[in-house]
N, C-alpha and C. Protein backbone atom coordinates (compact mmCIF):
# COMPACT_ATOMS: atom_id res chain seq x y z
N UNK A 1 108.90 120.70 105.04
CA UNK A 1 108.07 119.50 104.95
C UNK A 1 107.32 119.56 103.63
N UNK A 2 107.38 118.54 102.68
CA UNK A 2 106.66 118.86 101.48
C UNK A 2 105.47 117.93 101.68
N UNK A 3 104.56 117.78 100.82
CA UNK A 3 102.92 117.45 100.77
C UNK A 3 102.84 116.09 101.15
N UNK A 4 103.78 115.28 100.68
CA UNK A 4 103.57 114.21 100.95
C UNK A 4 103.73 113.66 102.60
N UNK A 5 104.89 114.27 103.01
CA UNK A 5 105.27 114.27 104.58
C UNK A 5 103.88 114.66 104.92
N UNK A 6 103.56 116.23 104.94
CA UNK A 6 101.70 116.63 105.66
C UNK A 6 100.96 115.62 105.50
N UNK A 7 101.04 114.88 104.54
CA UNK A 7 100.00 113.94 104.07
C UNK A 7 99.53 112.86 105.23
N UNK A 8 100.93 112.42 105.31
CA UNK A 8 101.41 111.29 106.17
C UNK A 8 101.23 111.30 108.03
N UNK A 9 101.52 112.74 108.08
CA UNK A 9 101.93 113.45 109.16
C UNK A 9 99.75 113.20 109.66
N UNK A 10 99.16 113.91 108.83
CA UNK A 10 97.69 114.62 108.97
C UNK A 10 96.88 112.20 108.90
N UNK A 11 97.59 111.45 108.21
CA UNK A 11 97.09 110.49 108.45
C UNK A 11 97.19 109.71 109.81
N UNK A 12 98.74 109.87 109.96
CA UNK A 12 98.88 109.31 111.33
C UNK A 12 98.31 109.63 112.67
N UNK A 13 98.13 111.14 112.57
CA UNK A 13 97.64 111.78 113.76
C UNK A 13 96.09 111.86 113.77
N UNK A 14 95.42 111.15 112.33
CA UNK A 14 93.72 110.89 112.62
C UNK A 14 94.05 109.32 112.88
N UNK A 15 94.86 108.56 112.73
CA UNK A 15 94.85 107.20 113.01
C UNK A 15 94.72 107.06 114.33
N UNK A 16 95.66 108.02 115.13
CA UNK A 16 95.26 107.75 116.76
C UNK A 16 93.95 108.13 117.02
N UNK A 17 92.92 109.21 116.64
CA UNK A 17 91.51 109.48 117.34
C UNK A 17 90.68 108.64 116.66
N UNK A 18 91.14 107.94 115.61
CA UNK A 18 90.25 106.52 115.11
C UNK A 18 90.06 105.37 115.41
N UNK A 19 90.82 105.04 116.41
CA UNK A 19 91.23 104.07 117.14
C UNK A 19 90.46 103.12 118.44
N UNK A 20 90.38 102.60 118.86
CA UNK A 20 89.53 102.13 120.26
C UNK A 20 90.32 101.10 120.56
N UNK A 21 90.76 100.74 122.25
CA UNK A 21 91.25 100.31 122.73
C UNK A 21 90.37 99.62 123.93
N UNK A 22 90.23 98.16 123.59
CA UNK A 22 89.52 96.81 124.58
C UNK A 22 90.30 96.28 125.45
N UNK A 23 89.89 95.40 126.28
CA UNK A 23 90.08 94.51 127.38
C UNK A 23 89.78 93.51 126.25
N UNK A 24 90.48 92.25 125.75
CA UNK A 24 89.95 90.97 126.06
C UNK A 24 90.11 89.85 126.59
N UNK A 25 89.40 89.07 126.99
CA UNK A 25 89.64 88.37 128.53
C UNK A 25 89.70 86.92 127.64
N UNK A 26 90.54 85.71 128.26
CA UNK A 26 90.51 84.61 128.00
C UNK A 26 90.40 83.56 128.10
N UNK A 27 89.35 82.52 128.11
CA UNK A 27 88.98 81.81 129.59
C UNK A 27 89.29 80.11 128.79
N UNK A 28 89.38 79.36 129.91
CA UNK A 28 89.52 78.13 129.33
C UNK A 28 91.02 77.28 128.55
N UNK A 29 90.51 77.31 127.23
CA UNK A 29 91.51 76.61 126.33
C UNK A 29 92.56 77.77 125.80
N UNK A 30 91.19 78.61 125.75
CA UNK A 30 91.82 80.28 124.80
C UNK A 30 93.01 80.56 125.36
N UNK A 31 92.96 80.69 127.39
CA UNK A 31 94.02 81.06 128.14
C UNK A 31 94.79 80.07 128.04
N UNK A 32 94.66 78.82 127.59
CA UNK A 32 96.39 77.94 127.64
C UNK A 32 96.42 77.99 126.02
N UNK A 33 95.73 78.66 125.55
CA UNK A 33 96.80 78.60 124.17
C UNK A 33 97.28 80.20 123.81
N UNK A 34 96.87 80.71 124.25
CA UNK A 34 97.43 82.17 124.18
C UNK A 34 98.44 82.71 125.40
N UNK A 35 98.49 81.57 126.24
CA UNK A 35 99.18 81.77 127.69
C UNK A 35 98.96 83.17 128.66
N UNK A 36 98.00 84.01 128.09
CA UNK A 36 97.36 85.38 128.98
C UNK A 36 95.94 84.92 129.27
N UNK A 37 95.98 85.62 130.23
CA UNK A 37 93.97 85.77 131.03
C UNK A 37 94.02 87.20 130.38
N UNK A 38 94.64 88.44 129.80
CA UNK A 38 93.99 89.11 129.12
C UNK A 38 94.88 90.22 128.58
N UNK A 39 94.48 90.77 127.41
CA UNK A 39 94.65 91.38 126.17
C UNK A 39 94.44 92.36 126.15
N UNK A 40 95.55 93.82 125.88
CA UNK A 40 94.59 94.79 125.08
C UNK A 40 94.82 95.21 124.07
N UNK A 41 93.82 95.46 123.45
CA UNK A 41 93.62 95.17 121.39
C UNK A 41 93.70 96.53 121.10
N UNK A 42 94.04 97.45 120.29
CA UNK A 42 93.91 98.29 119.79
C UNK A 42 93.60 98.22 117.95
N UNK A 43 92.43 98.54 117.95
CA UNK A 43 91.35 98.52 116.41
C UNK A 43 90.70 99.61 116.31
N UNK A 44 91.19 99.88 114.89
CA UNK A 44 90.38 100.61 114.36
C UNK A 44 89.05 101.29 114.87
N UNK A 45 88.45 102.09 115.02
CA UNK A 45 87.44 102.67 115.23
C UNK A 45 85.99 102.10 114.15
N UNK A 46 84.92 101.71 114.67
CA UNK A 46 84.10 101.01 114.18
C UNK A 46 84.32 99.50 113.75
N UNK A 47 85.32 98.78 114.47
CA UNK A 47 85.42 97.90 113.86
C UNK A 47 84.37 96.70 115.00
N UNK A 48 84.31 95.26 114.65
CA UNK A 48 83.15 94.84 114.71
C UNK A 48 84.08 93.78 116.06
N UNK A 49 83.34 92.80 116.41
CA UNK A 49 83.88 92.03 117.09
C UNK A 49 84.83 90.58 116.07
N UNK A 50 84.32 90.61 115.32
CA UNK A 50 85.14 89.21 114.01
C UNK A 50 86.55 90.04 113.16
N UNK A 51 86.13 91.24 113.74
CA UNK A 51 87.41 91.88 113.08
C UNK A 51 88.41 92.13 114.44
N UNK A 52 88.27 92.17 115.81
CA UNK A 52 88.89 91.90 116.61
C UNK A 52 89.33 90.15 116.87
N UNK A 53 88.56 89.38 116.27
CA UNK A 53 89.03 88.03 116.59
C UNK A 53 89.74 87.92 115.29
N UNK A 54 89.86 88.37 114.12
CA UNK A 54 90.69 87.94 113.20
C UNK A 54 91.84 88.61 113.75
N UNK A 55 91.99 90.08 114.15
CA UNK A 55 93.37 90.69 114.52
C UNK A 55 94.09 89.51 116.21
N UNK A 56 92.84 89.23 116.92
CA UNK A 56 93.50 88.47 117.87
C UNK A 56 94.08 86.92 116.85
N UNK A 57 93.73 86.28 116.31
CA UNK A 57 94.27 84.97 115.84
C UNK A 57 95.66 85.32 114.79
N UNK A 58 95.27 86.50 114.68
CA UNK A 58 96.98 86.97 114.09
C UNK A 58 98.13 87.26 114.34
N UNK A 59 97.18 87.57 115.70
CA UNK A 59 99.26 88.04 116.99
C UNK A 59 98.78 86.61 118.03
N UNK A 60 97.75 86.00 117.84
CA UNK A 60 98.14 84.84 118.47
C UNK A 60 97.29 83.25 117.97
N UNK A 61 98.20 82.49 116.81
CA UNK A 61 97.47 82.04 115.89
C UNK A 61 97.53 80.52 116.14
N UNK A 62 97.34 80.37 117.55
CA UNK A 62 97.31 78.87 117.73
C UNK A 62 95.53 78.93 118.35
N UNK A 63 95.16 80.52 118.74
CA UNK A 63 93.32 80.64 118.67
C UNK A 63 92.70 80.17 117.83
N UNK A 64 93.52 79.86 116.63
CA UNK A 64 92.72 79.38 115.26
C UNK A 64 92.11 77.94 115.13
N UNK A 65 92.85 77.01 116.54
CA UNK A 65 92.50 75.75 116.96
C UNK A 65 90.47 75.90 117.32
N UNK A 66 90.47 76.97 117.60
CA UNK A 66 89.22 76.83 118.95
C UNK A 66 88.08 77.93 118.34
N UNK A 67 88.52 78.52 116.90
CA UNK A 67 87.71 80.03 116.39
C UNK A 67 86.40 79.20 115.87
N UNK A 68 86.76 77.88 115.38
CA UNK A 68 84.90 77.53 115.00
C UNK A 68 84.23 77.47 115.98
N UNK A 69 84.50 77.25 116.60
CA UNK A 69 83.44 76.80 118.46
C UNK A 69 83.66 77.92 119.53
N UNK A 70 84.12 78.92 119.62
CA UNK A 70 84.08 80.04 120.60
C UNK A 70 82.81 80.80 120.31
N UNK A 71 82.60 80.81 121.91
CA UNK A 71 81.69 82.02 121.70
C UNK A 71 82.06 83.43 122.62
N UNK A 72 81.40 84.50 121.77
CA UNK A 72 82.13 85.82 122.07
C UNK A 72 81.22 86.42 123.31
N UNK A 73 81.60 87.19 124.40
CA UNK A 73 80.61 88.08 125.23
C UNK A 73 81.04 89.81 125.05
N UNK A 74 80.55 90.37 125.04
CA UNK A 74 80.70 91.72 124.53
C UNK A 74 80.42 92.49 126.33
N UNK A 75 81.19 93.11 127.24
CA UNK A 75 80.67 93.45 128.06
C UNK A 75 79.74 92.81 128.96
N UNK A 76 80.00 91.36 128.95
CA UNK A 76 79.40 90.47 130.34
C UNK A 76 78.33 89.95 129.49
N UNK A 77 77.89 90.00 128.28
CA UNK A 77 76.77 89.71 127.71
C UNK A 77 77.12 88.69 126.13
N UNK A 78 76.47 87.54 126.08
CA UNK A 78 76.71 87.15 124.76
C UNK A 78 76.37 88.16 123.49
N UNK A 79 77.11 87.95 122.42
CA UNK A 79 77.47 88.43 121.41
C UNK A 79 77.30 87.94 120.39
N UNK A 80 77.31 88.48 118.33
CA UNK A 80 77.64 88.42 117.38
C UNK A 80 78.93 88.83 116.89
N UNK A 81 79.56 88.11 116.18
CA UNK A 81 80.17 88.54 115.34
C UNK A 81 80.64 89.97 114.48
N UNK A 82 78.81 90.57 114.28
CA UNK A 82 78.78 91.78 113.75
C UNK A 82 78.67 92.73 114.70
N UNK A 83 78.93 92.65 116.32
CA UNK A 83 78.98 94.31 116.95
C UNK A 83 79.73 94.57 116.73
N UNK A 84 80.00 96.34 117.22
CA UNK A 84 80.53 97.32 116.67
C UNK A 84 80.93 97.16 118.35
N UNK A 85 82.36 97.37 118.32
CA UNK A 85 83.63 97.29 119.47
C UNK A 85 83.49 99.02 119.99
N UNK A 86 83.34 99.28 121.41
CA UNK A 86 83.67 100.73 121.42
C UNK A 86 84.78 100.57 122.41
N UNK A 87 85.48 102.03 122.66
CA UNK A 87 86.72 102.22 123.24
C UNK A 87 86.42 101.44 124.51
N UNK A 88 87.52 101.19 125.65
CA UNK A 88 87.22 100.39 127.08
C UNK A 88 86.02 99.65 126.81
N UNK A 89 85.44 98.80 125.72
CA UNK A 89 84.94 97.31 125.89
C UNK A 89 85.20 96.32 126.30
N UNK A 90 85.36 95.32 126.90
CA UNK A 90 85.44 94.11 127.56
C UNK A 90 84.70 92.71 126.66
N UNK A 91 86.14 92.24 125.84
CA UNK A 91 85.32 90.95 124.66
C UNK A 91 86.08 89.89 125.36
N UNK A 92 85.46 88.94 125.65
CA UNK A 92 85.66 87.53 126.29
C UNK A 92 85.83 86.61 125.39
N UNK A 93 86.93 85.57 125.16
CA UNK A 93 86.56 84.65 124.25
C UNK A 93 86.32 83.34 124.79
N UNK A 94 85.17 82.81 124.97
CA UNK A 94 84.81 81.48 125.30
C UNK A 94 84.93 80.56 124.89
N UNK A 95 85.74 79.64 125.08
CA UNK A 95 85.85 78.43 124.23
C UNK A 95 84.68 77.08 124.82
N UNK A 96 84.49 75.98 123.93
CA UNK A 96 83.68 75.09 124.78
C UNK A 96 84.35 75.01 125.89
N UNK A 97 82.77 74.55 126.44
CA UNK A 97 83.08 74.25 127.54
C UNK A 97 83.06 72.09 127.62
N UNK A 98 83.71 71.36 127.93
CA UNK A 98 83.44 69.77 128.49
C UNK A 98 83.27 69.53 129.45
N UNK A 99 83.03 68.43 129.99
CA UNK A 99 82.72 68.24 131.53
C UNK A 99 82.09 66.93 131.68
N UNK A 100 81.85 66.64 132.64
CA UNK A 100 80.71 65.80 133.37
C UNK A 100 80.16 65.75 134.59
């Protein structure tokens, strides 16, 4: 194995303990345009919740209809943009709601 293989070898195998793996749930419009009630994301380690909705509108990019007006819940609780995602989190994406 020469340096570059170790190299590769020693990146891939910190890529898996860098990692965190979510639930995200999809309610509303989100679930008929993504056709799932729920998701699991695998991101990067420290990554935020807008960096899980950009990786979700990328493997499923008809979310991009509904990303100005969703709102996010982080673990049963409303959310920013800027939290920090930990492993087995639970991110909801809410789309409006209409009615009368």
């Amino acid at each position: 194995m020469d340096t570059a293989e170790r190299e590769l070898g020693a990146e891939n195998a910190g890529s898996e303990s860098s990692s965190v793996e979510i639930k995200v749930l999809f309610f509303a419009r989100a679930r008929d345009l993504t056709g799932m009630t729920e998701f699991s994301l695998k991101i990067s380690a420290g990554s935020n919740t807008q960096e899980c909705l950009k990786e979700l509108i990328a493997k499923f990019p008809s979310l991009e209809e509904i990303s100005a007006c969703m709102v996010l819940a982080l673990n049963e609780e409303y959310t920013t943009e800027s939290t920090i995602v930990k492993d087995k989190d639970e991110l909801a994406i809410i789309p409006p709601i209409s009615g009368g």
